[in-house]
PDB file of N, CA and C in Angstrom:
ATOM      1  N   UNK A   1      18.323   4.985   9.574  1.00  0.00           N
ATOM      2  CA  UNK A   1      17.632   4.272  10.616  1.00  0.00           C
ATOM      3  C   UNK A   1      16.812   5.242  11.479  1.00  0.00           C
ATOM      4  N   UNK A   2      17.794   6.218  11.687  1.00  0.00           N
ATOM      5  CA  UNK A   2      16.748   7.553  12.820  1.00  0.00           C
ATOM      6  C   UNK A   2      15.426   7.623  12.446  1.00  0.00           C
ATOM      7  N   UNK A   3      15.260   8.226  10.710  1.00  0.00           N
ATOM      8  CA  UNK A   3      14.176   8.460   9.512  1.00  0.00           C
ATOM      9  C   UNK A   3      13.278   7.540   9.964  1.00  0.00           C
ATOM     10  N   UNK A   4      13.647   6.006   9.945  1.00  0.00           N
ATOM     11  CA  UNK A   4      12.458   4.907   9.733  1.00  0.00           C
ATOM     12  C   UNK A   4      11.915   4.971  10.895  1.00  0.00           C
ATOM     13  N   UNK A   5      12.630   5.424  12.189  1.00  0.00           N
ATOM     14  CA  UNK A   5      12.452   4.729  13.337  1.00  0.00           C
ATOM     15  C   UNK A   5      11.315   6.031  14.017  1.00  0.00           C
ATOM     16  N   UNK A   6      11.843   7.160  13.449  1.00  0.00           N
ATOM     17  CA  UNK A   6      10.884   8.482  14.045  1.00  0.00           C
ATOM     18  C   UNK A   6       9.223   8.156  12.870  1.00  0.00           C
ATOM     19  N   UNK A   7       9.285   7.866  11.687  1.00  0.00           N
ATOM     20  CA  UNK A   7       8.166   7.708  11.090  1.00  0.00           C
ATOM     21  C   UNK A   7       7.477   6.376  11.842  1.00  0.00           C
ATOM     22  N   UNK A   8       8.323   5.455  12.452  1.00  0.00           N
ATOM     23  CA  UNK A   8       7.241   4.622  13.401  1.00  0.00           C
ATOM     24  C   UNK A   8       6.533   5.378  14.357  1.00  0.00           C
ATOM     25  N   UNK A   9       7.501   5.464  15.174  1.00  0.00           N
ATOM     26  CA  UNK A   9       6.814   6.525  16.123  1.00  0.00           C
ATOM     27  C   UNK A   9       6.285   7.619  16.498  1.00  0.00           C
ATOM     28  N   UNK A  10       5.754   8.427  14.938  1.00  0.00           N
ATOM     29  CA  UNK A  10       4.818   9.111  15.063  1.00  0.00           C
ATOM     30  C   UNK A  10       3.759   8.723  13.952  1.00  0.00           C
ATOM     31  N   UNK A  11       3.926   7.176  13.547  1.00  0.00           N
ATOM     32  CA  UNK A  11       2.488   6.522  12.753  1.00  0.00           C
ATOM     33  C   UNK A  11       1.450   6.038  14.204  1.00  0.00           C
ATOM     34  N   UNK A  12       2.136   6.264  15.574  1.00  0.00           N
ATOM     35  CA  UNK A  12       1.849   5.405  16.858  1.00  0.00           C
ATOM     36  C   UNK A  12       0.646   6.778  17.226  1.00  0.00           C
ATOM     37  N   UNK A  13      -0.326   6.527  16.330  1.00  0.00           N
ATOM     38  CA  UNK A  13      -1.815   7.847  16.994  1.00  0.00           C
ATOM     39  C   UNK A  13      -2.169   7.305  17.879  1.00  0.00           C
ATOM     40  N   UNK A  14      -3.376   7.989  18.276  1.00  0.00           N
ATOM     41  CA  UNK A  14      -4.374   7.700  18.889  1.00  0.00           C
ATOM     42  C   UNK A  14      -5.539   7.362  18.159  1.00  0.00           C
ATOM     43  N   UNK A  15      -5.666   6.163  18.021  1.00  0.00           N
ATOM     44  CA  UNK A  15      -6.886   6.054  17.133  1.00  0.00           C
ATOM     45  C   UNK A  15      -8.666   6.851  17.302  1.00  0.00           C
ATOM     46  N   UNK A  16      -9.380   6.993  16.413  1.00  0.00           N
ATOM     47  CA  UNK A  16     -10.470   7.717  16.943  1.00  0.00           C
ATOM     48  C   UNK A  16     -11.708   6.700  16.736  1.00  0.00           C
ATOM     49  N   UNK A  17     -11.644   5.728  15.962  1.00  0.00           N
ATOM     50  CA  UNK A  17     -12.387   4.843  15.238  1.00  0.00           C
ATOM     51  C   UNK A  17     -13.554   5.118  14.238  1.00  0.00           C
ATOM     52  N   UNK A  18     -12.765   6.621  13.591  1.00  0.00           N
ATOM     53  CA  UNK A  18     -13.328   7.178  12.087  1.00  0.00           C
ATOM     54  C   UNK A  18     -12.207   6.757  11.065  1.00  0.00           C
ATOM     55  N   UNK A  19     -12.391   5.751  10.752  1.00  0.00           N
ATOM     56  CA  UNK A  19     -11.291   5.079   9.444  1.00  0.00           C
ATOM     57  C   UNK A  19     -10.535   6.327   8.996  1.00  0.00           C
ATOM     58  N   UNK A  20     -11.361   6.934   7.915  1.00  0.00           N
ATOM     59  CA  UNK A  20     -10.942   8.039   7.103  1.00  0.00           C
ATOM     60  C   UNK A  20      -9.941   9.257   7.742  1.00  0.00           C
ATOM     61  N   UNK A  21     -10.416   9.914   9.201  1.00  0.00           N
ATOM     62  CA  UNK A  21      -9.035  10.413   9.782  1.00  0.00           C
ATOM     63  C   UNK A  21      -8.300  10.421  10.341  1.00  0.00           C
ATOM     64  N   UNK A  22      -8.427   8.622  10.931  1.00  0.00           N
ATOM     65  CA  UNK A  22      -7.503   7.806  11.381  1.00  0.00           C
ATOM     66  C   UNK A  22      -6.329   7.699  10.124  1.00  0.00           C
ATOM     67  N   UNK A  23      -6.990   7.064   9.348  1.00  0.00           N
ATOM     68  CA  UNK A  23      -6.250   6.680   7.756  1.00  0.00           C
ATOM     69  C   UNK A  23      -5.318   8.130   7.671  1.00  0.00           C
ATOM     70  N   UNK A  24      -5.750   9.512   7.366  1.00  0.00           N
ATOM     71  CA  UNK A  24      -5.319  10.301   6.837  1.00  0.00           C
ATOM     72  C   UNK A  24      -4.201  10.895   7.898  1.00  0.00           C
ATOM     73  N   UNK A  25      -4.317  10.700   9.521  1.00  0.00           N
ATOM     74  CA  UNK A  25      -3.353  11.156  10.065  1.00  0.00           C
ATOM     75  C   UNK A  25      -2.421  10.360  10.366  1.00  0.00           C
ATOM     76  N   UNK A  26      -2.738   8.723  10.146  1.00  0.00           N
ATOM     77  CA  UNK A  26      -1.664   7.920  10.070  1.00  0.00           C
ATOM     78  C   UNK A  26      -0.616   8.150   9.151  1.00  0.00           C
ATOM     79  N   UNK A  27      -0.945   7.909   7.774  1.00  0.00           N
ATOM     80  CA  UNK A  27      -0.618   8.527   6.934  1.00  0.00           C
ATOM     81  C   UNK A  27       0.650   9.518   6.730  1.00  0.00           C
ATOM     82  N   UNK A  28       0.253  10.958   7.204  1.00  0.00           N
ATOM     83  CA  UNK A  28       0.851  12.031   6.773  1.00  0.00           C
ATOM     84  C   UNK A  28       2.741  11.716   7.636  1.00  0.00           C
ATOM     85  N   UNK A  29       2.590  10.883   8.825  1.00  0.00           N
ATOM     86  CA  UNK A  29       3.892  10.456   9.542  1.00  0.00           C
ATOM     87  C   UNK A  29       4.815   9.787   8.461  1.00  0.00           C
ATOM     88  N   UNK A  30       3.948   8.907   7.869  1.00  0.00           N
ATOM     89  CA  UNK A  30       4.526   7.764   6.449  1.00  0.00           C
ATOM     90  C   UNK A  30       5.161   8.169   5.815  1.00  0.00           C
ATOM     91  N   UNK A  31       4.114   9.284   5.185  1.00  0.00           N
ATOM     92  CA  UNK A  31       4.695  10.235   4.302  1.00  0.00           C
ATOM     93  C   UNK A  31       6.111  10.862   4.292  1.00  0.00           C
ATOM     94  N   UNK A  32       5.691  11.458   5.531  1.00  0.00           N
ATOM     95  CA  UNK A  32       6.796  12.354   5.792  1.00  0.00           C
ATOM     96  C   UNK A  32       8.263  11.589   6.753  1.00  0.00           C
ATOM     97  N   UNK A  33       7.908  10.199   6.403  1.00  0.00           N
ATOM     98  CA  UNK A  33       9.047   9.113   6.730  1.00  0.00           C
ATOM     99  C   UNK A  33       9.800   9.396   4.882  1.00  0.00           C
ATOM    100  N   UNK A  34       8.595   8.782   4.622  1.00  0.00           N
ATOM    101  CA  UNK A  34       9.230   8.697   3.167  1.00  0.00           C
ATOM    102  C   UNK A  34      10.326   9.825   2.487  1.00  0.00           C
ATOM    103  N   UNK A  35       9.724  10.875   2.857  1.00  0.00           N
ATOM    104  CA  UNK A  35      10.295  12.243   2.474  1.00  0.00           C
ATOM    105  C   UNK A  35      11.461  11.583   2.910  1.00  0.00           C
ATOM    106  N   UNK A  36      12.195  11.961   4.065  1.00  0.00           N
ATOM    107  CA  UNK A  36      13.319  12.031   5.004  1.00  0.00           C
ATOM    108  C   UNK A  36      14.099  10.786   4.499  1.00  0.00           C
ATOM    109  N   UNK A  37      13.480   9.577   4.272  1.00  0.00           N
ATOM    110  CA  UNK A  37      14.504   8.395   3.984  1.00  0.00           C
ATOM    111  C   UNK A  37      14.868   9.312   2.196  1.00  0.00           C
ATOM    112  N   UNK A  38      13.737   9.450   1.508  1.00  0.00           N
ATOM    113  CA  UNK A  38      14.575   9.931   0.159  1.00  0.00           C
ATOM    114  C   UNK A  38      15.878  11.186   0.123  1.00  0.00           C
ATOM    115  N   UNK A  39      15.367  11.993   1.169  1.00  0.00           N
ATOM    116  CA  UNK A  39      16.595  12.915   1.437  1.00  0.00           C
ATOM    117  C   UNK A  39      17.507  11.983   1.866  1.00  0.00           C
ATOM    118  N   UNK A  40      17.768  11.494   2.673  1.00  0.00           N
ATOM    119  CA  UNK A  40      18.745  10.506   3.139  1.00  0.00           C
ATOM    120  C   UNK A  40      19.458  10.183   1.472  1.00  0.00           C
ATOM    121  N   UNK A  41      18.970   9.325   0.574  1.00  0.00           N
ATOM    122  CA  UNK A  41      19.261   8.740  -0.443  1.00  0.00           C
ATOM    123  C   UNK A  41      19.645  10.043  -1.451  1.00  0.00           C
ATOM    124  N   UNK A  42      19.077  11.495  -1.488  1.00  0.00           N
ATOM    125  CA  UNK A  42      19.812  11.973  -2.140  1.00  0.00           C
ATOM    126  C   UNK A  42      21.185  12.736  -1.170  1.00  0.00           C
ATOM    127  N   UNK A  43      21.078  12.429  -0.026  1.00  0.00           N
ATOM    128  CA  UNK A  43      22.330  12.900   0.437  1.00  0.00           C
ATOM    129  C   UNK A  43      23.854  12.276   0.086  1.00  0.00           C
ATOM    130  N   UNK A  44      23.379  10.753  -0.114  1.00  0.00           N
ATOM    131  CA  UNK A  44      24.243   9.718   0.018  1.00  0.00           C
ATOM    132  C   UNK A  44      24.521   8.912  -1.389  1.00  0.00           C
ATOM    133  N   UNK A  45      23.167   9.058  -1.335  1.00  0.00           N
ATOM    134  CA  UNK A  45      23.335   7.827  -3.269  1.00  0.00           C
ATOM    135  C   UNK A  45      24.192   8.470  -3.634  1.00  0.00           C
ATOM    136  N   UNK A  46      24.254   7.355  -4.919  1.00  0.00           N
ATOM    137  CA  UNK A  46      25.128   7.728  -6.384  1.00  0.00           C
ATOM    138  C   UNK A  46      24.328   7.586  -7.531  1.00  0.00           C
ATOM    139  N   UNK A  47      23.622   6.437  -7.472  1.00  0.00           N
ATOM    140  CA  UNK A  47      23.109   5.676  -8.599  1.00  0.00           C
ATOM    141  C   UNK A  47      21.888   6.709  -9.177  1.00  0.00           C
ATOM    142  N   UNK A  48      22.348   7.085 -10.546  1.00  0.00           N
ATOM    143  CA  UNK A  48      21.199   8.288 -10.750  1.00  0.00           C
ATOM    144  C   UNK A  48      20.123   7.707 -10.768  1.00  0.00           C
ATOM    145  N   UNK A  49      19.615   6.885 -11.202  1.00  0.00           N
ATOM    146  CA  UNK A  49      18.175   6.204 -11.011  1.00  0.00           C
ATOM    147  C   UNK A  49      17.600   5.979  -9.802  1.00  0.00           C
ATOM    148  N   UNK A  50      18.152   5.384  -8.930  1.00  0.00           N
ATOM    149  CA  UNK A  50      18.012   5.650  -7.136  1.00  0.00           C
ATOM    150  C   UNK A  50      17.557   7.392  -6.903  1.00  0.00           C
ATOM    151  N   UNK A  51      18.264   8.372  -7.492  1.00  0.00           N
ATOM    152  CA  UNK A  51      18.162   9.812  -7.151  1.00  0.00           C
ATOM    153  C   UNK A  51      17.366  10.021  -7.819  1.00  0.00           C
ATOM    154  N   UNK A  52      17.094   9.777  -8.861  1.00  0.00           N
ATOM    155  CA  UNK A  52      15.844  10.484  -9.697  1.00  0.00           C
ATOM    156  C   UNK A  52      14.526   9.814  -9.082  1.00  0.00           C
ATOM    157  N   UNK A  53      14.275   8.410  -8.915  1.00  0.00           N
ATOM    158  CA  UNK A  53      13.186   7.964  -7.570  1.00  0.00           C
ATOM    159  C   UNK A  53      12.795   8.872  -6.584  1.00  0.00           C
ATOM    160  N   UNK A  54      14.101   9.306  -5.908  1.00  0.00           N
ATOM    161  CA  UNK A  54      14.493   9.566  -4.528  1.00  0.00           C
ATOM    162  C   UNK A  54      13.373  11.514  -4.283  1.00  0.00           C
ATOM    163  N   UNK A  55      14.114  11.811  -5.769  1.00  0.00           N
ATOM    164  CA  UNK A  55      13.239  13.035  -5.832  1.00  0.00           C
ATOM    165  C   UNK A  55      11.673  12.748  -6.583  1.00  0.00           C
ATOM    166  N   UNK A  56      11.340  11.995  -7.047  1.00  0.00           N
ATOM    167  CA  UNK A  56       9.500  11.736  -7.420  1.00  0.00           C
ATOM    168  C   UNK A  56       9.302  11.600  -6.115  1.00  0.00           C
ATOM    169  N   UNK A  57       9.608  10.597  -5.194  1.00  0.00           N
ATOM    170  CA  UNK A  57       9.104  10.473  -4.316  1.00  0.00           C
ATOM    171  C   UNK A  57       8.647  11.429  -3.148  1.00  0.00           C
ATOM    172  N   UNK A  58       9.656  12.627  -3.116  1.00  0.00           N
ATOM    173  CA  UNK A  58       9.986  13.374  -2.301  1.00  0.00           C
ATOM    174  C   UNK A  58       8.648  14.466  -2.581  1.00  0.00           C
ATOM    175  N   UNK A  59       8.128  14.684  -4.378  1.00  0.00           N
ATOM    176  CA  UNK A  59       7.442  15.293  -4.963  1.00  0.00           C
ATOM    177  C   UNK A  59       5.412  14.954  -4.905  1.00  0.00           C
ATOM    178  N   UNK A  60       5.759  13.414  -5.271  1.00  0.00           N
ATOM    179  CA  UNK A  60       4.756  12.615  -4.833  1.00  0.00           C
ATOM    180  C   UNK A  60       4.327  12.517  -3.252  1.00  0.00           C
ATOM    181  N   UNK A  61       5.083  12.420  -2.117  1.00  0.00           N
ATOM    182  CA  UNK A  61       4.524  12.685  -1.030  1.00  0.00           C
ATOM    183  C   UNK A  61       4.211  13.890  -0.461  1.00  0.00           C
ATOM    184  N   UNK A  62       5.075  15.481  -0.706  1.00  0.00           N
ATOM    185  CA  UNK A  62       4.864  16.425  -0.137  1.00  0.00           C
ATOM    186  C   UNK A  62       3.101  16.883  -1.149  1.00  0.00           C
ATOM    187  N   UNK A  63       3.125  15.915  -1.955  1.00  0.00           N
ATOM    188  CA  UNK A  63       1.344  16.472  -2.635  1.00  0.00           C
ATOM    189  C   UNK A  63       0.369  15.632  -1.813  1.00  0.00           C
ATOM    190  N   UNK A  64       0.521  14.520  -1.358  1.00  0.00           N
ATOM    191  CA  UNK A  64      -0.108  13.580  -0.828  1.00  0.00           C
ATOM    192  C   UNK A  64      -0.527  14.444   0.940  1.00  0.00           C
ATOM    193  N   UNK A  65       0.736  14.528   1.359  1.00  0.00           N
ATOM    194  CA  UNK A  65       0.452  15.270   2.741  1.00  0.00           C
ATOM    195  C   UNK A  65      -0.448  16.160   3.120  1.00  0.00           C
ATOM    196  N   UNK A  66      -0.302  17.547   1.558  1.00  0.00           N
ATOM    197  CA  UNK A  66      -1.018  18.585   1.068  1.00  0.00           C
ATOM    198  C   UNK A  66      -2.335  18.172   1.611  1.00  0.00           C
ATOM    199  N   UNK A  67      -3.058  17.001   0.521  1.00  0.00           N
ATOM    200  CA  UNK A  67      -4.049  16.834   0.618  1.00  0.00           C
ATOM    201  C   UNK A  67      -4.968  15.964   1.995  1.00  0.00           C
ATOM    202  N   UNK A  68      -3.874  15.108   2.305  1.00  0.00           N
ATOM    203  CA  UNK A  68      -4.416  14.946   3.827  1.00  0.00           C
ATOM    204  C   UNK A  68      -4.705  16.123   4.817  1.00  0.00           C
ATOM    205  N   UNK A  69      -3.843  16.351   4.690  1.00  0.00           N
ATOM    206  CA  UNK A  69      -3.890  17.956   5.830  1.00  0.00           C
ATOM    207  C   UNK A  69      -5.262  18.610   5.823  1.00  0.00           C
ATOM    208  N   UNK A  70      -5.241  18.622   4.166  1.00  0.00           N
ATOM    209  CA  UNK A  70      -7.080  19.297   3.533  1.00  0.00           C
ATOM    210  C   UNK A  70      -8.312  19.046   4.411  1.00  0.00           C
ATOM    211  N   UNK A  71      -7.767  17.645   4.073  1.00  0.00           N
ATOM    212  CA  UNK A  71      -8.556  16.602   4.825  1.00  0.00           C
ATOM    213  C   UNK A  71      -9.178  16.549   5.757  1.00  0.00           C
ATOM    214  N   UNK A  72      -8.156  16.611   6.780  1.00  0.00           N
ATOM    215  CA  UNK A  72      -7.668  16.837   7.920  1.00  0.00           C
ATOM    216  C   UNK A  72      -8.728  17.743   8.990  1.00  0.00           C
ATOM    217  N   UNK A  73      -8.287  19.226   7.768  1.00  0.00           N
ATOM    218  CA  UNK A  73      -9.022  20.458   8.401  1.00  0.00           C
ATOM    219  C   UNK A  73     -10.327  20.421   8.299  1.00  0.00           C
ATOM    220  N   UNK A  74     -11.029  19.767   7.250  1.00  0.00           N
ATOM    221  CA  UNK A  74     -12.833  20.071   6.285  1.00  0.00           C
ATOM    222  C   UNK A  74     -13.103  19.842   8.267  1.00  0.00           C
ATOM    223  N   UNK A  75     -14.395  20.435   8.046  1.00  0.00           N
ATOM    224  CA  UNK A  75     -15.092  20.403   9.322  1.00  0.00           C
ATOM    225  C   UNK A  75     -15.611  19.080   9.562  1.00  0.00           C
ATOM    226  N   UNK A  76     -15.979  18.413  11.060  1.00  0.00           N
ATOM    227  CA  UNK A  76     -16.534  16.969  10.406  1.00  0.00           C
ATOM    228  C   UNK A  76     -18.141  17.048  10.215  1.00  0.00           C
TER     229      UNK A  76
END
């Protein structure tokens, strides 16, 4: 619950009303919700299929973040 509840409240930006790094810094909070609930699930699961998810996901978002961040930085 902590996980879900801190990825709300730091999806809560400041909007700028440039979609794209609005989008991308919304985003990277999600992400890195996601991360934290899958750690959660490999702390706790059992079900190897749940854990083997638990780590794509964990793999799939820390690349996703990567590239926002990229993003992020390009000059505007």
């Amino acid at each position: 619950m902590a996980a879900n509840e801190k990825m709300h409240r730091d999806m809560a930006i400041t909007f700028t009303g440039d979609a794209d790094r609005d989008f991308a810094a919304s985003m990277i909070p999600h992400h890195e919700g996601a991360i934290a609930m899958a750690r959660v699930q490999l702390a706790h699961g059992r079900d190897p299929g749940m854990r083997s998810l638990a780590e794509a996901v964990i793999r799939a978002q820390e690349s996703e973040i990567a590239t926002l961040r990229a993003f992020l930085a390009r000059p505007r």
